[in-house]
N, C-alpha and C. Protein backbone atom coordinates (compact mmCIF):
# COMPACT_ATOMS: atom_id res chain seq x y z
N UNK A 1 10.83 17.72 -2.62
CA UNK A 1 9.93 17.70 -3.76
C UNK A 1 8.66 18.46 -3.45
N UNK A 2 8.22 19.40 -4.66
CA UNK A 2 6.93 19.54 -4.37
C UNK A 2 5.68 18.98 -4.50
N UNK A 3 4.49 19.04 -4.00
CA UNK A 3 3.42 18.92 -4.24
C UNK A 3 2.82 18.80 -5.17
N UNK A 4 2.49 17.66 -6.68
CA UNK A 4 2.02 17.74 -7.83
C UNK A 4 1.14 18.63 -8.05
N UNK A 5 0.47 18.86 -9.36
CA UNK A 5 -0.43 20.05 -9.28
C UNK A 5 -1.44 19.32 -9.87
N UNK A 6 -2.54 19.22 -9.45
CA UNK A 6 -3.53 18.68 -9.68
C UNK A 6 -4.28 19.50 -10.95
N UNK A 7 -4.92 18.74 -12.03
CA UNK A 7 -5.80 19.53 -13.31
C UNK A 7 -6.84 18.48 -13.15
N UNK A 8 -7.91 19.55 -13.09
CA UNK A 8 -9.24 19.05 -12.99
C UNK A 8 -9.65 18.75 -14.53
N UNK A 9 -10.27 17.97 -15.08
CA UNK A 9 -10.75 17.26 -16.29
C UNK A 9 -12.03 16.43 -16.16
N UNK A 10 -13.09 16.71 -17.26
CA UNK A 10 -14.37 16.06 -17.22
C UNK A 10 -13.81 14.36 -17.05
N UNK A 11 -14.26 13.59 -16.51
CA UNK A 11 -14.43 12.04 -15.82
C UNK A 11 -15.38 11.67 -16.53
N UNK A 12 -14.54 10.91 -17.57
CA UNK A 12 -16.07 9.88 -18.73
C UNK A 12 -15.00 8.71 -18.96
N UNK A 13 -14.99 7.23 -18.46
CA UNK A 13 -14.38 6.31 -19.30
C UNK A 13 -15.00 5.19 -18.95
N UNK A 14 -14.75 4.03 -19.64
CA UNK A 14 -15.12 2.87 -19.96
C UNK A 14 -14.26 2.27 -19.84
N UNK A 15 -14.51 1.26 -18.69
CA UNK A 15 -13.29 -0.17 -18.76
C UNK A 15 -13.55 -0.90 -19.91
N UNK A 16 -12.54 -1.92 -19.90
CA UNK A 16 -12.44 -3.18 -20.56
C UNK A 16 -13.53 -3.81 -20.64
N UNK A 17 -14.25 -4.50 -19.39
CA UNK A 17 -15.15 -4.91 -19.52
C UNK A 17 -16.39 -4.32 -19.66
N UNK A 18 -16.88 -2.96 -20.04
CA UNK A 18 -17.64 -2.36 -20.21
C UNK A 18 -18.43 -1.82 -19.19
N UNK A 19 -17.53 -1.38 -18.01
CA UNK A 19 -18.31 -0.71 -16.94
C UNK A 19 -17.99 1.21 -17.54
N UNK A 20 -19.11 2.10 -17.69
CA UNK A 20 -18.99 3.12 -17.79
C UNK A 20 -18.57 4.02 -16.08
N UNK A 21 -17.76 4.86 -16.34
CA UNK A 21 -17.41 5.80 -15.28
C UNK A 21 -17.20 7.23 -15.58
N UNK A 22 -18.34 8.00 -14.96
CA UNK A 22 -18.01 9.15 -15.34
C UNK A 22 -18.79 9.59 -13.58
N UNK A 23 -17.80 10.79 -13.52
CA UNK A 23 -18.03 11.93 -12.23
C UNK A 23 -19.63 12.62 -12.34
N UNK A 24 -20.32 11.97 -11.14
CA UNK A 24 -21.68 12.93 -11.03
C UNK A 24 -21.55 14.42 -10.49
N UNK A 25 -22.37 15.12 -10.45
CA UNK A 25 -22.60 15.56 -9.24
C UNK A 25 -22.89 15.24 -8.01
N UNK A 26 -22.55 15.70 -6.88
CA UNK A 26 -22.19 14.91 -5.51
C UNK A 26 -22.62 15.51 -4.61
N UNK A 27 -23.36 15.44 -3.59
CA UNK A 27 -23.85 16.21 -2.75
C UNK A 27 -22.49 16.44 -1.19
N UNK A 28 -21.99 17.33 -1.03
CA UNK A 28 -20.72 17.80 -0.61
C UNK A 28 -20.97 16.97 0.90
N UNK A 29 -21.53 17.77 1.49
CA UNK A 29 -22.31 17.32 2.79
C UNK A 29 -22.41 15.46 2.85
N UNK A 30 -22.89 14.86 2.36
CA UNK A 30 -22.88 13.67 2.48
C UNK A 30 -21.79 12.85 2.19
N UNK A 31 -20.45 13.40 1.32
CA UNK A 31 -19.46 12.47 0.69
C UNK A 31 -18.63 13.32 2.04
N UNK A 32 -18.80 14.43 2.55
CA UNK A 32 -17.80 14.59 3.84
C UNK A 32 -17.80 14.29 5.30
N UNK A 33 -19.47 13.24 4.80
CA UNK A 33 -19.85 11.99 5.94
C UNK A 33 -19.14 10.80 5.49
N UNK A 34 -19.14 10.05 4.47
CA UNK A 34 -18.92 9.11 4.28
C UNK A 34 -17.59 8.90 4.37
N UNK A 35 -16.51 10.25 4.00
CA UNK A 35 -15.11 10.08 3.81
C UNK A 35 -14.70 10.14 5.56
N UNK A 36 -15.46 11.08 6.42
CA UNK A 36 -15.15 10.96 8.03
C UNK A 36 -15.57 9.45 8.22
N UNK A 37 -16.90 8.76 8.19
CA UNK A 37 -16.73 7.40 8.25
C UNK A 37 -15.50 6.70 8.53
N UNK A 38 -15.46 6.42 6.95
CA UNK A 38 -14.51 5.72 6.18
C UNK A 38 -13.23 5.82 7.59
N UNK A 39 -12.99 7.37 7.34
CA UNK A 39 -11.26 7.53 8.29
C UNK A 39 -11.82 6.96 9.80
N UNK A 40 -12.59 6.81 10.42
CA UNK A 40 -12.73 6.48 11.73
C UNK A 40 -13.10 5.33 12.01
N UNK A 41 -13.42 4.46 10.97
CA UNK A 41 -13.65 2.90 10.69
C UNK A 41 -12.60 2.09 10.86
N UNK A 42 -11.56 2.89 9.68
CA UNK A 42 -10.48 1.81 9.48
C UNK A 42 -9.23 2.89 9.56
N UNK A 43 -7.92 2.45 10.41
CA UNK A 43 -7.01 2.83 10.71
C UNK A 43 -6.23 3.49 9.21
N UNK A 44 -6.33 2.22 7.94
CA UNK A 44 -5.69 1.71 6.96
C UNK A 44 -5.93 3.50 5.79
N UNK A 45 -7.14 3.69 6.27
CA UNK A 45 -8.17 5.33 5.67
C UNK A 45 -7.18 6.12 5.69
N UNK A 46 -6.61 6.84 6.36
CA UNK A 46 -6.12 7.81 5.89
C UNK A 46 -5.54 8.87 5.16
N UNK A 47 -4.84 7.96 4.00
CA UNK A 47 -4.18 8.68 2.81
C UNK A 47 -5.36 8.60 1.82
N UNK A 48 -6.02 7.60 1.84
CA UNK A 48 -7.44 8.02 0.85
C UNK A 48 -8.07 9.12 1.44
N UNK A 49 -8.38 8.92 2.44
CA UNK A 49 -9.61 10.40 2.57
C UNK A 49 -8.81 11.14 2.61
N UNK A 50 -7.42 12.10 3.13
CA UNK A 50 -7.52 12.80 2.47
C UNK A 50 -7.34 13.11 1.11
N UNK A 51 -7.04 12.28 0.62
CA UNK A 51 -7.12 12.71 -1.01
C UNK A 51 -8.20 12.78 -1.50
N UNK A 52 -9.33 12.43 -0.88
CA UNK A 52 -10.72 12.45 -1.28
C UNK A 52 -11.09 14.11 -0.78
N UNK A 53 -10.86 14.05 0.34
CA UNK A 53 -10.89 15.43 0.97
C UNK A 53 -10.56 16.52 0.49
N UNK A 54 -8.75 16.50 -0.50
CA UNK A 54 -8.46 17.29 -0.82
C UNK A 54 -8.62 17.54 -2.10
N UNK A 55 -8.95 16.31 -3.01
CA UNK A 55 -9.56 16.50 -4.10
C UNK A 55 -11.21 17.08 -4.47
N UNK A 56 -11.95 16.15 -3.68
CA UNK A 56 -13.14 16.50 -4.20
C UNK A 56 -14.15 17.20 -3.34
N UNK A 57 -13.68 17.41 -2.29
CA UNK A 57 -14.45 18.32 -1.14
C UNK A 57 -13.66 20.16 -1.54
N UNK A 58 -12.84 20.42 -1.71
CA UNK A 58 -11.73 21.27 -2.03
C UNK A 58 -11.25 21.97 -3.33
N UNK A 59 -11.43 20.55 -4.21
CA UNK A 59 -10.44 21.48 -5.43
C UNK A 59 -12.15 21.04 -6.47
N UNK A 60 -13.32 19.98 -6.41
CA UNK A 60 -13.99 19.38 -6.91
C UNK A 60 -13.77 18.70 -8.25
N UNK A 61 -12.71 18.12 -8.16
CA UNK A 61 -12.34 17.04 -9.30
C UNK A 61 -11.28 15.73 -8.35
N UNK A 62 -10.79 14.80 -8.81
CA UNK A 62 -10.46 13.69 -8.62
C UNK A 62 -9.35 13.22 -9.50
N UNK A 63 -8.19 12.77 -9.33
CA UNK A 63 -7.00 12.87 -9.85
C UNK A 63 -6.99 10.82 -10.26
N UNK A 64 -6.20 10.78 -11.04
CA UNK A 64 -6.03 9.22 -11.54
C UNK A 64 -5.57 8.50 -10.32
N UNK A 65 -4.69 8.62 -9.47
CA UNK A 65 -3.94 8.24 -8.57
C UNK A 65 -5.24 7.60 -7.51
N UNK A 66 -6.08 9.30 -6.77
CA UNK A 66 -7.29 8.65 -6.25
C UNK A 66 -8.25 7.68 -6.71
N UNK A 67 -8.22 7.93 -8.06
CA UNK A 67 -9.38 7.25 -8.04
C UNK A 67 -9.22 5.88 -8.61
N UNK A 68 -8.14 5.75 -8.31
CA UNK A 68 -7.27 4.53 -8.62
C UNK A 68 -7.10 3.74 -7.18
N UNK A 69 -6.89 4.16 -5.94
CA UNK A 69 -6.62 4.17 -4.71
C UNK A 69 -8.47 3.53 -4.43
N UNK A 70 -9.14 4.84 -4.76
CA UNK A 70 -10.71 4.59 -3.85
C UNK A 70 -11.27 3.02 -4.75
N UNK A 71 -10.56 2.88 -6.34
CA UNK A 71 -11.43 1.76 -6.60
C UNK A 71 -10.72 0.40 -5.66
N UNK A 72 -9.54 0.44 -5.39
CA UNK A 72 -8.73 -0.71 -4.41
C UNK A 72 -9.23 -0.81 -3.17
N UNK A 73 -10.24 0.79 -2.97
CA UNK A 73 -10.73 -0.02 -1.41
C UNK A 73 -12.02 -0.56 -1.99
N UNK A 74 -12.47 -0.49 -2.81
CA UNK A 74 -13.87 -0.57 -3.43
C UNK A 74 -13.82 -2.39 -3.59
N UNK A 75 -12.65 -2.89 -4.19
CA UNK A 75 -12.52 -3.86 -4.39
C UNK A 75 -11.48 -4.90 -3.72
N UNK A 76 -10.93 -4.63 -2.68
CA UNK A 76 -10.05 -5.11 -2.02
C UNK A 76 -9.46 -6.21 -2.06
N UNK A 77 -10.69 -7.61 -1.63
CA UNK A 77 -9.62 -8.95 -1.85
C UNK A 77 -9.01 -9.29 -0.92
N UNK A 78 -8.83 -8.51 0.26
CA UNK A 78 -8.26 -8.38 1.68
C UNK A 78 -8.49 -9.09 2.49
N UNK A 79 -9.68 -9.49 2.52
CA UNK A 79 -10.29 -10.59 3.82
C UNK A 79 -11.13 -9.63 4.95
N UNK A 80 -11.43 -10.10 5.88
CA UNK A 80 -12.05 -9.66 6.66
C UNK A 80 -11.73 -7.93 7.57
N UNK A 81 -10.46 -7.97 7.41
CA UNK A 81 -10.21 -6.72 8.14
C UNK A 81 -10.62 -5.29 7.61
N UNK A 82 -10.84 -5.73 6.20
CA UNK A 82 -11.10 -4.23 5.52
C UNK A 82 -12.97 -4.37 5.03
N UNK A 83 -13.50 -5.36 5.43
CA UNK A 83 -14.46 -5.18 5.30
C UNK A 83 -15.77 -4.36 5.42
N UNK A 84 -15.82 -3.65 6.28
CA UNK A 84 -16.23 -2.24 7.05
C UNK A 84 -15.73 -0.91 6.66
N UNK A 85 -14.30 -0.97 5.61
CA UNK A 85 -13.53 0.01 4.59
C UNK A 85 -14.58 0.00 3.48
N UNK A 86 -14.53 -1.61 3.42
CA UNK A 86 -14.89 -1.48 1.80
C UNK A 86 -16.58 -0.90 1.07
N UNK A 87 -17.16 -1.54 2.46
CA UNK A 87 -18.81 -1.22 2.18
C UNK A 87 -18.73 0.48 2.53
N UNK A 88 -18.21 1.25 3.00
CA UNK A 88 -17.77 2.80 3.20
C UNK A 88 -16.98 2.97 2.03
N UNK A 89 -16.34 2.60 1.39
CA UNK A 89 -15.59 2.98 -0.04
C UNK A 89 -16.60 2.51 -1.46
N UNK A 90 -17.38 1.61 -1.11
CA UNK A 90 -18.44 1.43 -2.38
C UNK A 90 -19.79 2.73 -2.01
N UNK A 91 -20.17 2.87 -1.26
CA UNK A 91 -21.02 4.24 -0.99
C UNK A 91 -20.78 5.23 -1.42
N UNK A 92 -19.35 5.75 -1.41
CA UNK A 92 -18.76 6.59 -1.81
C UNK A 92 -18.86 6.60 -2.97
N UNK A 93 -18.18 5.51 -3.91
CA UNK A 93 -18.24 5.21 -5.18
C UNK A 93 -19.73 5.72 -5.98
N UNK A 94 -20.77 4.75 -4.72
CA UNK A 94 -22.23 5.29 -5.65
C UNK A 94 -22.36 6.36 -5.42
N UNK A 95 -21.78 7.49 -4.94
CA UNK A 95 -22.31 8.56 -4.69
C UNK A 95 -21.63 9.48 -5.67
N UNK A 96 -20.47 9.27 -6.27
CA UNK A 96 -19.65 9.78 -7.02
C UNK A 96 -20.15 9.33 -8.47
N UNK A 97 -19.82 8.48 -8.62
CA UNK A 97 -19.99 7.72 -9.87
C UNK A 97 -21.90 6.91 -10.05
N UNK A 98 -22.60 6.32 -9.40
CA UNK A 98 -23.62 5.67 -9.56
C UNK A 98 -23.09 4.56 -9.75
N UNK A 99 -21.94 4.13 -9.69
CA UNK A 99 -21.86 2.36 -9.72
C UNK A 99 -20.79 2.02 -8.82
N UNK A 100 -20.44 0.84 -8.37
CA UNK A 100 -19.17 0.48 -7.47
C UNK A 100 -18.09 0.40 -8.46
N UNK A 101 -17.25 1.19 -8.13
CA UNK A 101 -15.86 1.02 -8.97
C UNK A 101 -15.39 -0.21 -9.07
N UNK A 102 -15.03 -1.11 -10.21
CA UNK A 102 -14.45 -1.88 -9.85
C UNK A 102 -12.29 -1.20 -9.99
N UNK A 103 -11.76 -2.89 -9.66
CA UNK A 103 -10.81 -2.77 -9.74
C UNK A 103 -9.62 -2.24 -10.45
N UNK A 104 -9.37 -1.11 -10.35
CA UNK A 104 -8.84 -0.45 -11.79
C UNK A 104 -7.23 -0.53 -10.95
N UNK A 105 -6.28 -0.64 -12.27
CA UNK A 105 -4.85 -0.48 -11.84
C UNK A 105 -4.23 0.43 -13.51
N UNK A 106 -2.75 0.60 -12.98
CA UNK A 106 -2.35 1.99 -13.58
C UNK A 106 -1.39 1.21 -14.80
N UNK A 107 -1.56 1.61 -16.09
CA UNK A 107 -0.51 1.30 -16.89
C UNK A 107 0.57 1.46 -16.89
């Protein structure tokens, strides 16, 4: 199989409960600190950053899948082991968005 093809699209929505989410501008340099973090923190990192990597350091947009992925570390529920993920995946979040993602899942 190949490689999906990623389409970049303006990022504006509104949950259910009325959290707004839309894509800032991002300062490159600092989200390609936080995403090295993130991967050297926690073992569990890897398929997120790079999709963070290859999305928004790379192509500069963010695909449903990621940002579906980054709000699960954002909000975990996990217990203690991902704790040190998660405060590195809400940074991210504010740095992207201005708010902590919450928990989003896929229809």
């Amino acid at each position: 199989m190949g490689k999906e093809k990623v389409i970049a699209v303006e990022l504006k929505m509104k949950t259910l409960d009325g959290v707004e989410i839309e894509l800032q501008e991002y300062n490159n340099n600092k989200l390609n600190e936080l995403i090295n973090e993130l991967r050297n923190q926690h073992i569990n990192a890897g398929s997120l950053c790079d999709n963070l990597d290859e999305e928004l350091i790379k192509q500069k947009g963010i695909s449903l899948p990621t940002l579906i992925q980054l709000s699960k570390w954002c909000d975990s529920h996990t217990g203690d082991s991902y704790v040190k993920g998660e405060s590195i995946a809400n940074e991210i979040s504010k740095l992207l968005f201005n708010t902590i993602l919450p928990r989003l899942k896929p229809k």
